[in-house]
Protein backbone atom coordinates (compact mmCIF):
# COMPACT_ATOMS: atom_id res chain seq x y z
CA UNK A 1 176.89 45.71 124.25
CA UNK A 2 180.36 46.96 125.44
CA UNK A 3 182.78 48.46 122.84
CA UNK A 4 184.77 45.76 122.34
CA UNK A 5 182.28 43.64 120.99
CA UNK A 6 181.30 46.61 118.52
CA UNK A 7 184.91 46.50 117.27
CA UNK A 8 185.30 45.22 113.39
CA UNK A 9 187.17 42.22 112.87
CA UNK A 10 190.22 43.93 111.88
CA UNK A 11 190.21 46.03 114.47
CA UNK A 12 189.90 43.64 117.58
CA UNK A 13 192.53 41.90 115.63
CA UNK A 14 195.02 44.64 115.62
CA UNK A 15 194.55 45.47 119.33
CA UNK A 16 196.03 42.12 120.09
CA UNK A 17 198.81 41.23 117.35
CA UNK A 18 201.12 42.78 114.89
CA UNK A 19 202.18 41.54 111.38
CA UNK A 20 205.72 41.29 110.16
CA UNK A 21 207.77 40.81 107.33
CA UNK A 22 210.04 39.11 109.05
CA UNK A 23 213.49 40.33 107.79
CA UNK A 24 216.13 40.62 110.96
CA UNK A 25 218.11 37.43 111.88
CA UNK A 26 215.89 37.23 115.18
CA UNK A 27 212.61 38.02 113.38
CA UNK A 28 213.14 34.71 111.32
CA UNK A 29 214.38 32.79 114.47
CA UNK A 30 211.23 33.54 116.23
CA UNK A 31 209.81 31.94 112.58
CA UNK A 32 211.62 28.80 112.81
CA UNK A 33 211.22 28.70 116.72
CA UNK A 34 207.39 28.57 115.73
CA UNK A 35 207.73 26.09 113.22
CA UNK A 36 209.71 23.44 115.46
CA UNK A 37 207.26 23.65 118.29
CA UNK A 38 204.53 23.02 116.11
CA UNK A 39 206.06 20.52 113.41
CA UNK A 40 208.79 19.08 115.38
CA UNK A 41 207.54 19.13 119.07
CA UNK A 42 203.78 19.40 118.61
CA UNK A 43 202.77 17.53 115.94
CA UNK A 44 206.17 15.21 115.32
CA UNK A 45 206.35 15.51 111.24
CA UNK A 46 209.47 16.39 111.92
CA UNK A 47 212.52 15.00 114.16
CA UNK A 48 213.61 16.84 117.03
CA UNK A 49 216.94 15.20 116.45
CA UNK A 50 217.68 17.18 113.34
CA UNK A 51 216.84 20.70 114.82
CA UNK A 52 219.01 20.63 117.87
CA UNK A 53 218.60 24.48 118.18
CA UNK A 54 215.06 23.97 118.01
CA UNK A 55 214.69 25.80 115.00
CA UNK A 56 213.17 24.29 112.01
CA UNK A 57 214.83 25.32 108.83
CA UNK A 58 214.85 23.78 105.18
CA UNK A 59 216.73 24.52 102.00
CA UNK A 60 214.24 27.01 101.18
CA UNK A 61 214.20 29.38 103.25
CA UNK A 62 217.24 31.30 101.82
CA UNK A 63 215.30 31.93 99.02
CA UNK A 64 212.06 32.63 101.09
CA UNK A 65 210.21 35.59 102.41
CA UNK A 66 208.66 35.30 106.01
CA UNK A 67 205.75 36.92 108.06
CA UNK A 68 205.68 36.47 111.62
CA UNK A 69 202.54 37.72 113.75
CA UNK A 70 203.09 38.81 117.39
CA UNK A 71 201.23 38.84 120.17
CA UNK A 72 201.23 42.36 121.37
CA UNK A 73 201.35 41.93 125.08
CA UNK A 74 203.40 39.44 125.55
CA UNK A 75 205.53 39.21 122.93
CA UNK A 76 204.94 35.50 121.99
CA UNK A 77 205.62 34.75 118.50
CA UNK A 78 201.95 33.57 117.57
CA UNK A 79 202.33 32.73 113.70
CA UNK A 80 204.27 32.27 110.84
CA UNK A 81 203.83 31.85 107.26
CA UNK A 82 206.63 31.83 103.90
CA UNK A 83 206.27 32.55 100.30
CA UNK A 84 208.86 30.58 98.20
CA UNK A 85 209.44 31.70 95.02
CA UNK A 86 209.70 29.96 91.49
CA UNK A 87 213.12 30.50 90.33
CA UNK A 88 213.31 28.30 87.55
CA UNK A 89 212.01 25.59 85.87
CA UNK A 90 210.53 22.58 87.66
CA UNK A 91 213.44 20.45 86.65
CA UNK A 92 216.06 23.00 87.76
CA UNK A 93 214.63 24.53 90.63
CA UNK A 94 211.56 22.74 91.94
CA UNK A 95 208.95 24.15 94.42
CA UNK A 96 208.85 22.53 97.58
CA UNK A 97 205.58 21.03 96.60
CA UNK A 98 207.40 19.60 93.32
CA UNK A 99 210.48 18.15 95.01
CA UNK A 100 208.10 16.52 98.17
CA UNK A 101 205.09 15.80 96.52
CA UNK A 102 205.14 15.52 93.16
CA UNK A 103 203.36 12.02 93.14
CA UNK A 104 200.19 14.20 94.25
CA UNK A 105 200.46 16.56 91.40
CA UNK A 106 197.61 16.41 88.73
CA UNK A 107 199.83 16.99 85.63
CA UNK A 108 196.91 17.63 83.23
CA UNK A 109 195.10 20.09 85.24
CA UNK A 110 199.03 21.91 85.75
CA UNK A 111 199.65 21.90 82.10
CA UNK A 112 196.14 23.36 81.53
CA UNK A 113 196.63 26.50 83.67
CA UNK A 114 199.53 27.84 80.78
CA UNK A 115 201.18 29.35 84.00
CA UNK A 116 204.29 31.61 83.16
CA UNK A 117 206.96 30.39 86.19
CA UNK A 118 208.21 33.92 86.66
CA UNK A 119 204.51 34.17 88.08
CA UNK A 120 204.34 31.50 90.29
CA UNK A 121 205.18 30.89 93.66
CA UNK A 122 203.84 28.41 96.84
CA UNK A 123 202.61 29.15 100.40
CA UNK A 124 204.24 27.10 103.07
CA UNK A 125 205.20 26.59 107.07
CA UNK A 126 201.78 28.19 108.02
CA UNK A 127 201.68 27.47 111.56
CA UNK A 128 200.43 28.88 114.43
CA UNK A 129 201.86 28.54 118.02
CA UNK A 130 199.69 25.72 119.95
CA UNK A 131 199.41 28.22 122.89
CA UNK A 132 197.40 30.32 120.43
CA UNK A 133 195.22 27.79 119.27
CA UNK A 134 193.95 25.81 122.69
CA UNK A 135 190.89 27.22 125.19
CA UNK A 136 192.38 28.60 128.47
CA UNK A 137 193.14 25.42 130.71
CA UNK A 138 192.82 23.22 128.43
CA UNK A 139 196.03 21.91 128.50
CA UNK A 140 199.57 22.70 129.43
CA UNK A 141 201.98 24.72 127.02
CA UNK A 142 205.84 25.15 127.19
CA UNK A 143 204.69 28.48 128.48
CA UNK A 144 202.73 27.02 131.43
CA UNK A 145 198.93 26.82 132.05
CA UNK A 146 197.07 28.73 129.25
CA UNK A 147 195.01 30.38 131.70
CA UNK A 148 198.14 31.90 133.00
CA UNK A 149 198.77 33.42 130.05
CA UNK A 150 196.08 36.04 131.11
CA UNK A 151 194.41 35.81 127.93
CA UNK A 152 191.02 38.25 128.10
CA UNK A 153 187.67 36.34 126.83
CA UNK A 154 187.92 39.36 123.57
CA UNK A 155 191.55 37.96 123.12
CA UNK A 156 190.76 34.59 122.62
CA UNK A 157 188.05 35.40 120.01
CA UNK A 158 190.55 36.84 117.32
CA UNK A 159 193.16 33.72 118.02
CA UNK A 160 190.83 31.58 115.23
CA UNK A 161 191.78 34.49 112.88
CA UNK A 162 195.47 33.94 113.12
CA UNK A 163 195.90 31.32 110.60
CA UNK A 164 193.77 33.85 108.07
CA UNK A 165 195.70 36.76 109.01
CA UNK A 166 198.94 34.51 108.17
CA UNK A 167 197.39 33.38 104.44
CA UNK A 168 196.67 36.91 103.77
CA UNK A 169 200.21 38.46 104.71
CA UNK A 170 201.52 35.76 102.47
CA UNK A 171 198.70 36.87 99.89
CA UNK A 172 200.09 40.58 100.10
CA UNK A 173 203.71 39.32 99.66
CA UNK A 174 202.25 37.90 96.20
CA UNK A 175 200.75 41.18 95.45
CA UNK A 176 204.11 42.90 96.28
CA UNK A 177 206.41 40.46 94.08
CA UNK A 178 203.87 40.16 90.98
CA UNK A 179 204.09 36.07 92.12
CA UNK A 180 200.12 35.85 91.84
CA UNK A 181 200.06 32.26 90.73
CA UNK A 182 200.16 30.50 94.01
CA UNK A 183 200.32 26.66 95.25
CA UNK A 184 199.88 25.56 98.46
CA UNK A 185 200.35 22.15 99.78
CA UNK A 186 197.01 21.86 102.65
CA UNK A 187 195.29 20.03 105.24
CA UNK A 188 192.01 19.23 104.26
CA UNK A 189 190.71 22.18 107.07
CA UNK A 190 192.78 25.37 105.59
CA UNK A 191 190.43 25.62 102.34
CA UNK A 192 187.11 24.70 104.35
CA UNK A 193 187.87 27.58 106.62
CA UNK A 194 189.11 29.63 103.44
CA UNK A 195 185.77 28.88 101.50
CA UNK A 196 183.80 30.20 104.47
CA UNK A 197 185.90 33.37 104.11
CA UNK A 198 184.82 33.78 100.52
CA UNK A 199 187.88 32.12 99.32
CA UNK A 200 188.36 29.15 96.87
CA UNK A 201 191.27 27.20 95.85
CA UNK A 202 191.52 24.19 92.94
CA UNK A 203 192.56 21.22 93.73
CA UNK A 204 195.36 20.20 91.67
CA UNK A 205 196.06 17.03 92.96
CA UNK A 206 195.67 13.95 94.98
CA UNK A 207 195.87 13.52 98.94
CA UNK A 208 199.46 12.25 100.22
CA UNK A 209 200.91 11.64 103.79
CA UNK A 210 203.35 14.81 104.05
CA UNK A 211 203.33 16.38 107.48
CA UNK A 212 200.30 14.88 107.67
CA UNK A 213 197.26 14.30 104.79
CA UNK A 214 197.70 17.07 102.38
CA UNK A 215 196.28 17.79 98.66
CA UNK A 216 198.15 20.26 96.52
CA UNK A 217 196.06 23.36 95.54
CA UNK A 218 196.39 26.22 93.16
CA UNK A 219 194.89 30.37 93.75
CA UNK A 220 195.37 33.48 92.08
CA UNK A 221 195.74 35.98 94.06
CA UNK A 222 193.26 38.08 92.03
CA UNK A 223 190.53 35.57 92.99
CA UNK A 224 191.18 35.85 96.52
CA UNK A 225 190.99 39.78 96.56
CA UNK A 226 187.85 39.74 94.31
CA UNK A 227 186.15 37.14 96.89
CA UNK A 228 186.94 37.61 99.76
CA UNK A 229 183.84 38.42 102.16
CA UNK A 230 183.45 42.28 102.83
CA UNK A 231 184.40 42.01 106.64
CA UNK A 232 187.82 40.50 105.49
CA UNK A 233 189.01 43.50 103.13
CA UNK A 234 189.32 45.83 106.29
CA UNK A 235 191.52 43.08 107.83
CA UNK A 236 193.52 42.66 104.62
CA UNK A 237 193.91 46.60 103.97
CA UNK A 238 195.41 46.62 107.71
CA UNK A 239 197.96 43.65 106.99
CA UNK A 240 199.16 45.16 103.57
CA UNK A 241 199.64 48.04 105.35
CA UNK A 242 201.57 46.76 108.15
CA UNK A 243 203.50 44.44 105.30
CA UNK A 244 204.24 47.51 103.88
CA UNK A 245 205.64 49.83 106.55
């Protein structure tokens, strides 16, 4: 066995990409840049025609904080992730999630969880760069043939860890701004891979057609530290950390 494949999960992961609060003006272009190829170019949920600097930006970002993750070698912006915060009532200042989608939105099961707003928060625009998500030659990218990328066989193992790494820099954001009642508007895949990690979210709504199917869900971030499986915590200890310097 060669020492690579010895390496913990955290570590082969930080050989290969950084994590960033993305705070600089060019930081969170690299954030939107993402977040058109994948929405806008990628995956069409949103018009090209209303980005025409290719970078996909809402109303909430302002009021957002954003991670980026990095691919060391290269430099390729890999993956991005925001927190939005509550900043008022629903009826003042919705959540992205209550503005879009509030036909999903179990009110009963809401009203049950007694949430104080100055608590709550959502996770949105996690997305991760199609050239980070395909096998080598398995298709073309704006970047060319994967394969051309030079990606090493160890590489290519951590890039199905990228959309985890991006939850938990979002998580450690929550930790960092006390905003540990968290929604999240997902694809049906994001809390099956989550539940594998140890991770469980409550549904808190019905499916709707918004950038694709989607079902509102609901975490604290106290139940993802206290679940998490034990070969994540090294992995989260080394995001926080980055986060944090």
């Amino acid at each position: 066995m060669d020492v690579a494949q010895k390496l913990s999960l955290a570590e082969s992961f930080s050989r290969y990409f950084k994590v960033s609060l993305a705070e600089t003006v060019a930081q969170k272009q690299q954030v939107f840049r993402i977040r058109y190829r994948v929405y806008c170019e990628e995956f069409k949920y949103e018009s090209q025609e209303h980005f025409k600097d290719e970078l996909e930006i809402d109303e909430y970002d302002q009021l957002s904080r954003h991670c980026l993750i990095t691919h060391i070698h290269t430099g390729l912006p890999a993956g991005c992730v925001r927190l939005v915060p509550a900043l008022g009532a629903e009826s003042e200042a919705p959540l992205p999630l209550e503005r879009y989608c509030s036909n999903s939105l179990d009110r009963n099961t809401l009203a049950s969880l007694q949430l104080d707003r100055n608590t709550v928060c959502e996770i949105s625009r996690l997305a991760v760069d199609g050239a980070f998500r395909r096998r080598t030659g398995e298709s073309l990218t704006r970047f060319g043939e994967i394969n051309g990328l030079h990606f090493s066989a160890q590489e290519q193992r951590t890039f199905s860890t990228i959309a985890v790494a991006c939850f938990f820099a979002a998580t450690v954001l929550t930790e960092i701004d006390r905003r540990t009642n968290v929604f999240a508007m997902m694809e049906p895949f994001l809390p099956r891979m989550m539940h594998r990690s140890g991770i469980d979210f409550q549904r808190v709504g019905k499916d709707i057609d918004y950038h694709g199917i989607r079902a509102p869900y609901f975490i604290t971030t106290q139940s993802v530290l206290a679940n998490m499986h034990a070969e994540l915590r090294e992995l989260y200890a080394w995001i926080k950390q980055s986060i944090a310097e």
